[in-house]
C-alpha atoms as a PDB file:
ATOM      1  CA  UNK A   1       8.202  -1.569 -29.426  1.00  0.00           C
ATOM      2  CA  UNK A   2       6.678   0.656 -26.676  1.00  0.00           C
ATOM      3  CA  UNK A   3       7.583   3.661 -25.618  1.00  0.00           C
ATOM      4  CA  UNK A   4       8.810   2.570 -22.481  1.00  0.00           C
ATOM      5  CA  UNK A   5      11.771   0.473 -24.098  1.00  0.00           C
ATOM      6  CA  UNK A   6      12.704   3.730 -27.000  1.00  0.00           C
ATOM      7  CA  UNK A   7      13.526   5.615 -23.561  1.00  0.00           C
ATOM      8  CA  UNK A   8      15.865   3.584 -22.545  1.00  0.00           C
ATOM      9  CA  UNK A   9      17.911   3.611 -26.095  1.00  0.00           C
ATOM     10  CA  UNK A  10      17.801   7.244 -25.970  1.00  0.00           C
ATOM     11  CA  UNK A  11      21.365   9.275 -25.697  1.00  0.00           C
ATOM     12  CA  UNK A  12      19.628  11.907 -23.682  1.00  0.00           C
ATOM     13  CA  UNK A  13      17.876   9.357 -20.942  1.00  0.00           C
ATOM     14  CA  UNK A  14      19.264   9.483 -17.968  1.00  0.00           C
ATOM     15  CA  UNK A  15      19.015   6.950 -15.048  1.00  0.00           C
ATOM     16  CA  UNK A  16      18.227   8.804 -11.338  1.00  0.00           C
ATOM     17  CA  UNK A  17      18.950   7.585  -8.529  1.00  0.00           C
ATOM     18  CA  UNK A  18      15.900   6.854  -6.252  1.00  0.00           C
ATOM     19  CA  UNK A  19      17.604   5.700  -2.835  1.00  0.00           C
ATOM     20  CA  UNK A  20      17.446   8.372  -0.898  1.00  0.00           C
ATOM     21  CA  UNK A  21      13.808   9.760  -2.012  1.00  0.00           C
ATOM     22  CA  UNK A  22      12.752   5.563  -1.327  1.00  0.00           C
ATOM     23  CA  UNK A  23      14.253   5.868   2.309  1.00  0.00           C
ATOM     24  CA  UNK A  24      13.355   8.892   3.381  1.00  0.00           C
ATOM     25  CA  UNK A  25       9.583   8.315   2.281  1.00  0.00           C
ATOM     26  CA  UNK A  26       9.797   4.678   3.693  1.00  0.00           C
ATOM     27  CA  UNK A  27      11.246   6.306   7.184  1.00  0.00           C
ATOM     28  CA  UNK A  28       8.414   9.053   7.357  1.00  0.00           C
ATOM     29  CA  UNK A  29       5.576   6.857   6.260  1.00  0.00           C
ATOM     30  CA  UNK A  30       6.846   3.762   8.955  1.00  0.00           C
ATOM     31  CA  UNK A  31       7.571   6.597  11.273  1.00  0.00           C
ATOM     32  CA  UNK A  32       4.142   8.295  10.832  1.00  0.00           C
ATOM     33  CA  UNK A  33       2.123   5.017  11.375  1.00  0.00           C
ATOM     34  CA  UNK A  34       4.193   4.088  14.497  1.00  0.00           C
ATOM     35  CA  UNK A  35       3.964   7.425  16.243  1.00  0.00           C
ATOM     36  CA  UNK A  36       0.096   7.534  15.582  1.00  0.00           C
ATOM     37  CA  UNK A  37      -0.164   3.571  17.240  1.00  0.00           C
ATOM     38  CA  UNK A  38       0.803   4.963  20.762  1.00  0.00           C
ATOM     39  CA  UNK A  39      -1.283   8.467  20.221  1.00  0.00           C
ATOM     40  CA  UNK A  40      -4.889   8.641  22.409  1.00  0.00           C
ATOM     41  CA  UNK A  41      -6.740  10.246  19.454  1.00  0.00           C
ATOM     42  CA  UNK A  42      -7.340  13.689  19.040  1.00  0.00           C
ATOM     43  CA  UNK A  43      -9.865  14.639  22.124  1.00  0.00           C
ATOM     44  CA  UNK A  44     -13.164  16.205  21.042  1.00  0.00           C
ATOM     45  CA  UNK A  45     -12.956  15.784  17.424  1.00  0.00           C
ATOM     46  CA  UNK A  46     -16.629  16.450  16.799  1.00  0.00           C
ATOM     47  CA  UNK A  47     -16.478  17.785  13.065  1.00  0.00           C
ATOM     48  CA  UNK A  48     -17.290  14.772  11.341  1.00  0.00           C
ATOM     49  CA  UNK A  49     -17.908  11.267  12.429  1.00  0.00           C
ATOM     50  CA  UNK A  50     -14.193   9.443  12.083  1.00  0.00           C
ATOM     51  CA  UNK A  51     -15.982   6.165  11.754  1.00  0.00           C
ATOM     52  CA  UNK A  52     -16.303   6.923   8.326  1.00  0.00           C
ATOM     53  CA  UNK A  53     -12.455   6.585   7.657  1.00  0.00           C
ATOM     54  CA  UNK A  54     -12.024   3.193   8.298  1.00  0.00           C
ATOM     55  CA  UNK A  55     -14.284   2.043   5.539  1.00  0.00           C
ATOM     56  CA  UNK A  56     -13.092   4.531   3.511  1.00  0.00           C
ATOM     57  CA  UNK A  57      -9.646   2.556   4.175  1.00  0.00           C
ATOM     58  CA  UNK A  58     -11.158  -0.534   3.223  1.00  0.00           C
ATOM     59  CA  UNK A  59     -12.683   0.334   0.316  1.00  0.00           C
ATOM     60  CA  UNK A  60      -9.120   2.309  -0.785  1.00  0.00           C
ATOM     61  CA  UNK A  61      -7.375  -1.307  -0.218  1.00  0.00           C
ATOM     62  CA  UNK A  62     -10.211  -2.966  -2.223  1.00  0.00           C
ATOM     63  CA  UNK A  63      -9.182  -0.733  -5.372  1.00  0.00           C
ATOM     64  CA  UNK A  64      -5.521  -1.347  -4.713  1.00  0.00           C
ATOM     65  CA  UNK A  65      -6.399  -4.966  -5.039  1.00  0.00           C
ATOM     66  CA  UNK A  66      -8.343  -4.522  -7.806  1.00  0.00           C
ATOM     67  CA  UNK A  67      -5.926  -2.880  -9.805  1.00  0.00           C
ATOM     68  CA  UNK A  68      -2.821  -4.425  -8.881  1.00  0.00           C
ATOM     69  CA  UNK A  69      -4.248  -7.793 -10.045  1.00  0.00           C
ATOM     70  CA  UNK A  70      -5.502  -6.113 -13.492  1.00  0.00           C
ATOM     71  CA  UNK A  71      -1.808  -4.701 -13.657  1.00  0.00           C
ATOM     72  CA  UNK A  72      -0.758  -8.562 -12.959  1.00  0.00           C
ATOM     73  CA  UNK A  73      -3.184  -9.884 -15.668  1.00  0.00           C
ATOM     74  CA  UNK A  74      -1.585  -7.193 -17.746  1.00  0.00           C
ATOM     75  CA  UNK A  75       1.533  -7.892 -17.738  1.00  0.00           C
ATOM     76  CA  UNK A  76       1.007 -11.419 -17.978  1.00  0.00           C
ATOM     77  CA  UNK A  77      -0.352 -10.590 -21.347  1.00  0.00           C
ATOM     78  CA  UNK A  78       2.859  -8.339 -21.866  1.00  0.00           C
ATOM     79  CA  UNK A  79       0.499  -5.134 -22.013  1.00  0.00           C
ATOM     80  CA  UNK A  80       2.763  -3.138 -20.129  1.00  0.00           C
ATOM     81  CA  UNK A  81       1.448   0.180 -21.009  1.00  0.00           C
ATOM     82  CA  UNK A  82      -2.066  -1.374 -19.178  1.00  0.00           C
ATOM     83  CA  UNK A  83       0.039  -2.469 -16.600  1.00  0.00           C
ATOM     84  CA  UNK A  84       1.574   0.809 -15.967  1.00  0.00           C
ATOM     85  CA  UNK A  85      -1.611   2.399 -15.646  1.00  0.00           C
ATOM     86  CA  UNK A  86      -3.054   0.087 -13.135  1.00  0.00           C
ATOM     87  CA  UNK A  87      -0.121   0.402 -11.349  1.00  0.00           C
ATOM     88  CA  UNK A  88      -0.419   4.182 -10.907  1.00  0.00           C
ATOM     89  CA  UNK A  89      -3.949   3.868 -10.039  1.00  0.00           C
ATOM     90  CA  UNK A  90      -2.961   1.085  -7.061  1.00  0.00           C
ATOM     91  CA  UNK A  91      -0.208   3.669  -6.251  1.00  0.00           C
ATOM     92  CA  UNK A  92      -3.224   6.574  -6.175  1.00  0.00           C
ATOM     93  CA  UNK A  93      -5.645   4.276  -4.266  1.00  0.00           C
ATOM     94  CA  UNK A  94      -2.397   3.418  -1.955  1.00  0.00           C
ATOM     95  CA  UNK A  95      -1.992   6.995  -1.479  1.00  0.00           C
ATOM     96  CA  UNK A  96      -4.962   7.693  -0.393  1.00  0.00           C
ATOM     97  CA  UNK A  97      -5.511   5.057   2.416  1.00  0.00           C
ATOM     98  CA  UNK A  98      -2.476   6.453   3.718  1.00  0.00           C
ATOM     99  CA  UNK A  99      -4.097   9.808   4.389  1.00  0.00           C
ATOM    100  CA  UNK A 100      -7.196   8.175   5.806  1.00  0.00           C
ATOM    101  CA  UNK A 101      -5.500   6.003   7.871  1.00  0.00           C
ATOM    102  CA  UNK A 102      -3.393   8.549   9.205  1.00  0.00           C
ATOM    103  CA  UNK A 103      -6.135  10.553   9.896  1.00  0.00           C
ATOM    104  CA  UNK A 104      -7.949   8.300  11.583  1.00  0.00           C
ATOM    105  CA  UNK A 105      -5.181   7.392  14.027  1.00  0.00           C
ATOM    106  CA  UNK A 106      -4.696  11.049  14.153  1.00  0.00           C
ATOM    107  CA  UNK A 107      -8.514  11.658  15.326  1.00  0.00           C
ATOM    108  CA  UNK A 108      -9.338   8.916  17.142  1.00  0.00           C
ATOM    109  CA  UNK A 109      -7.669   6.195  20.041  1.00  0.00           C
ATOM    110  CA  UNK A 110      -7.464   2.907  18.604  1.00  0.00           C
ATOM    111  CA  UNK A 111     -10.209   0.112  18.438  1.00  0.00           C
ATOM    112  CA  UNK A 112      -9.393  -2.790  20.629  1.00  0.00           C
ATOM    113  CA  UNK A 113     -10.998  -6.233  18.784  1.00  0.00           C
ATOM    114  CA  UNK A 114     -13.702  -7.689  20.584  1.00  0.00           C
ATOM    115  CA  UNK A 115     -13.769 -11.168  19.385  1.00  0.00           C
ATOM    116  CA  UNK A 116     -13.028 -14.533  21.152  1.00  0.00           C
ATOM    117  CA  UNK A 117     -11.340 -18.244  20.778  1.00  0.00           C
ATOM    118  CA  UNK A 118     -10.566 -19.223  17.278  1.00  0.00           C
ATOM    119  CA  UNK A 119     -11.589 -16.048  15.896  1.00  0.00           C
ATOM    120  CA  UNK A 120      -9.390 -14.082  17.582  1.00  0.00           C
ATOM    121  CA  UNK A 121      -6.544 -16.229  16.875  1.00  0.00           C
ATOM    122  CA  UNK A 122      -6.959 -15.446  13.670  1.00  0.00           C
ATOM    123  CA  UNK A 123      -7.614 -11.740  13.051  1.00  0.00           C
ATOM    124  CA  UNK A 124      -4.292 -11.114  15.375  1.00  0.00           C
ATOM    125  CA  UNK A 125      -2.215 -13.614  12.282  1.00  0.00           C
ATOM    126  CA  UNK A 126      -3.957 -11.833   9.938  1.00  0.00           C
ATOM    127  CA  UNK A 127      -3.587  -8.085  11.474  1.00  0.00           C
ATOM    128  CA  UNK A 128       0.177  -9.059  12.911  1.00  0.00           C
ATOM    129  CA  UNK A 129       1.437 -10.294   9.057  1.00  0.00           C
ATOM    130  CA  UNK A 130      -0.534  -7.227   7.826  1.00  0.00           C
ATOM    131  CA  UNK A 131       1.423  -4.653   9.575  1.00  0.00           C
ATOM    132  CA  UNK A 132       4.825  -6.570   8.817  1.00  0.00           C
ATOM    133  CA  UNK A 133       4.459  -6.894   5.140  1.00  0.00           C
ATOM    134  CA  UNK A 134       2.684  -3.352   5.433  1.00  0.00           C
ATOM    135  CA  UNK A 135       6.048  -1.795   6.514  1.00  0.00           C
ATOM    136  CA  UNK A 136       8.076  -3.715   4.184  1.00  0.00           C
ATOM    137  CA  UNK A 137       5.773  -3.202   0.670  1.00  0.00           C
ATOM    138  CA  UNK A 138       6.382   0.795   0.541  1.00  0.00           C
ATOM    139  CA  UNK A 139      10.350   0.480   0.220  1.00  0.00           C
ATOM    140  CA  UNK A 140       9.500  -2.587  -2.025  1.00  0.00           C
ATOM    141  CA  UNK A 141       7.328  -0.709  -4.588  1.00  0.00           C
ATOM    142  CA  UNK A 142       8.655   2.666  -4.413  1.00  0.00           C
ATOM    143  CA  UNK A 143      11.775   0.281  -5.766  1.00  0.00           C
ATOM    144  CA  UNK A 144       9.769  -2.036  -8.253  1.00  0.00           C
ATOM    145  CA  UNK A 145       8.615   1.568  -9.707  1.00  0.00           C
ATOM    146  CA  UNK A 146      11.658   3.384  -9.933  1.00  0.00           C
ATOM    147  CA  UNK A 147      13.292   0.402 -11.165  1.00  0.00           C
ATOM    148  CA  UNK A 148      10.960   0.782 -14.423  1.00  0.00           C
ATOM    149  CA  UNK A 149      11.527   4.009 -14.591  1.00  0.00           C
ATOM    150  CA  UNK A 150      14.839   3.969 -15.165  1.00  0.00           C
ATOM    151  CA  UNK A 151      14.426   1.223 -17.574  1.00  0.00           C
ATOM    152  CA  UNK A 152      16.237  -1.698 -15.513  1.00  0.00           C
ATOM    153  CA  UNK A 153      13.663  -4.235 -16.374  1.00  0.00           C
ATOM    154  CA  UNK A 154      15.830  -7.407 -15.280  1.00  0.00           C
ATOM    155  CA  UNK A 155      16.076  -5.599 -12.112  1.00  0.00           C
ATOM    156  CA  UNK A 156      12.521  -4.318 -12.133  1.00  0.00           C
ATOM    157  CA  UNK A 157      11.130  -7.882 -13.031  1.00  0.00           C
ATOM    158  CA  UNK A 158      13.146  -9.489  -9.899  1.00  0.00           C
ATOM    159  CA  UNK A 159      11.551  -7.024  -7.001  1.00  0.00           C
ATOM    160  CA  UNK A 160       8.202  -7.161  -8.774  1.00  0.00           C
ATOM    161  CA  UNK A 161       8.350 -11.149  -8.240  1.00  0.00           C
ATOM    162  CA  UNK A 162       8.239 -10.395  -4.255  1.00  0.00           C
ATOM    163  CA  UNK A 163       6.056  -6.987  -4.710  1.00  0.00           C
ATOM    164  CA  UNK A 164       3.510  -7.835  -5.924  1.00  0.00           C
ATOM    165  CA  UNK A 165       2.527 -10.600  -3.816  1.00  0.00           C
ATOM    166  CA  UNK A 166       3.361  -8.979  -0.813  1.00  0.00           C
ATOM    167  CA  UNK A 167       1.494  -5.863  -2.195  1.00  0.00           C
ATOM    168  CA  UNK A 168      -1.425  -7.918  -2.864  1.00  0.00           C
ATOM    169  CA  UNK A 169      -1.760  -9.708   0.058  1.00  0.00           C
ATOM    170  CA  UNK A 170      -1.558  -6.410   2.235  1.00  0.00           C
ATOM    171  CA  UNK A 171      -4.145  -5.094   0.323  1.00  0.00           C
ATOM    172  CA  UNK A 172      -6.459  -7.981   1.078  1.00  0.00           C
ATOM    173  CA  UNK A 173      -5.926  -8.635   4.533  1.00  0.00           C
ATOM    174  CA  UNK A 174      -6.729  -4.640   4.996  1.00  0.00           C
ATOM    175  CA  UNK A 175      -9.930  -5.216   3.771  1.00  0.00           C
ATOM    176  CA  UNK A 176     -10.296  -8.437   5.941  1.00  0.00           C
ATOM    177  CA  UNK A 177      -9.033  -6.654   9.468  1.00  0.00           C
ATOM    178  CA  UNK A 178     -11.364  -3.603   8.321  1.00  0.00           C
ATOM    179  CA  UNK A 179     -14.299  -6.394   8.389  1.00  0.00           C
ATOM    180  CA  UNK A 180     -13.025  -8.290  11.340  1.00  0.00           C
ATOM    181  CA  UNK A 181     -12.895  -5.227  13.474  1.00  0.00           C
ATOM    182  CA  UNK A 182     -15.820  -3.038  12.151  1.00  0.00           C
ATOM    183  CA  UNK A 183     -18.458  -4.327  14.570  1.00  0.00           C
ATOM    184  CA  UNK A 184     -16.397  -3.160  17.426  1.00  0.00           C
ATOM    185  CA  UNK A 185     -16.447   1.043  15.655  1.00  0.00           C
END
């Protein structure tokens, strides 16, 4: 038996209640990225070059894919201490995109895409389901996590199903709009 299942027979454990930490972080980082879409960009940022930050977003969304599909061979294998890890690290990498995304939204007016015909056609799908399933994953697995944490597996096990597909696919197409769009920077 792990650790993570001896918590959960423990008299002293006690469950918390997540809820209202999940919305309020869900509103702020939704609100965040929708008040930056209709921002100009900070005028005469000349500090550093902000064209750095979107590849530094891609390659944060390439680690999030990375690990969240060595937590999903991980748990497949019922290693959920591995899992656990690799899930912290995609939460990390997560994390962090968040800051440079917000900063560059922050710093700099938006990039309009510059492609044609069939192409375009498809980096709006893939940049339109991005955003959706974007705003849905962070109430999804701030809930997967705090789900395990309080030891509701069952429950934990049933959002996961939807998380970490969603998760994973929003990771990907990230890295795909990132290289759709970069020859346009």
């Amino acid at each position: 038996m792990s650790n993570h299942q001896h918590a959960a027979d423990n008299p002293s454990f006690k469950k918390r209640n997540y809820k209202p930490f999940i919305i309020i972080v869900t509103i702020v980082i939704n609100g965040l990225v929708i008040l930056l879409s209709g921002m100009p960009g900070y005028e005469n940022f000349n500090a550093f070059d902000v064209k750095v930050l979107p590849l530094m977003n891609a390659i944060f969304n390439s680690f999030t894919f990375l690990f969240l599909l060595a937590a999903l061979i991980a748990i497949l294998k019922k290693n959920v201490v591995v899992h656990r890890r690799f899930i912290y690290a995609a939460f990390i990498t997560t994390t962090l995109f968040l800051v440079t995304y917000v900063a560059h939204h922050f710093l700099s007016a938006s990039t309009p895409y510059g492609g044609s015909g069939i192409m375009a056609g498809i980096y709006y799908f893939i940049l339109i389901t991005h955003i959706v399933l974007a705003a849905i994953i962070v109430p999804l697995a701030l809930t997967s996590v705090a789900r395990a944490w309080n030891m509701e597996n069952e429950r934990h096990r049933k959002i996961a199903r939807w998380t970490m597909p969603i998760w994973l696919y929003v990771s990907l197409t990230g890295v795909l709009v990132y290289v759709m769009i970069s020859p346009y920077y």
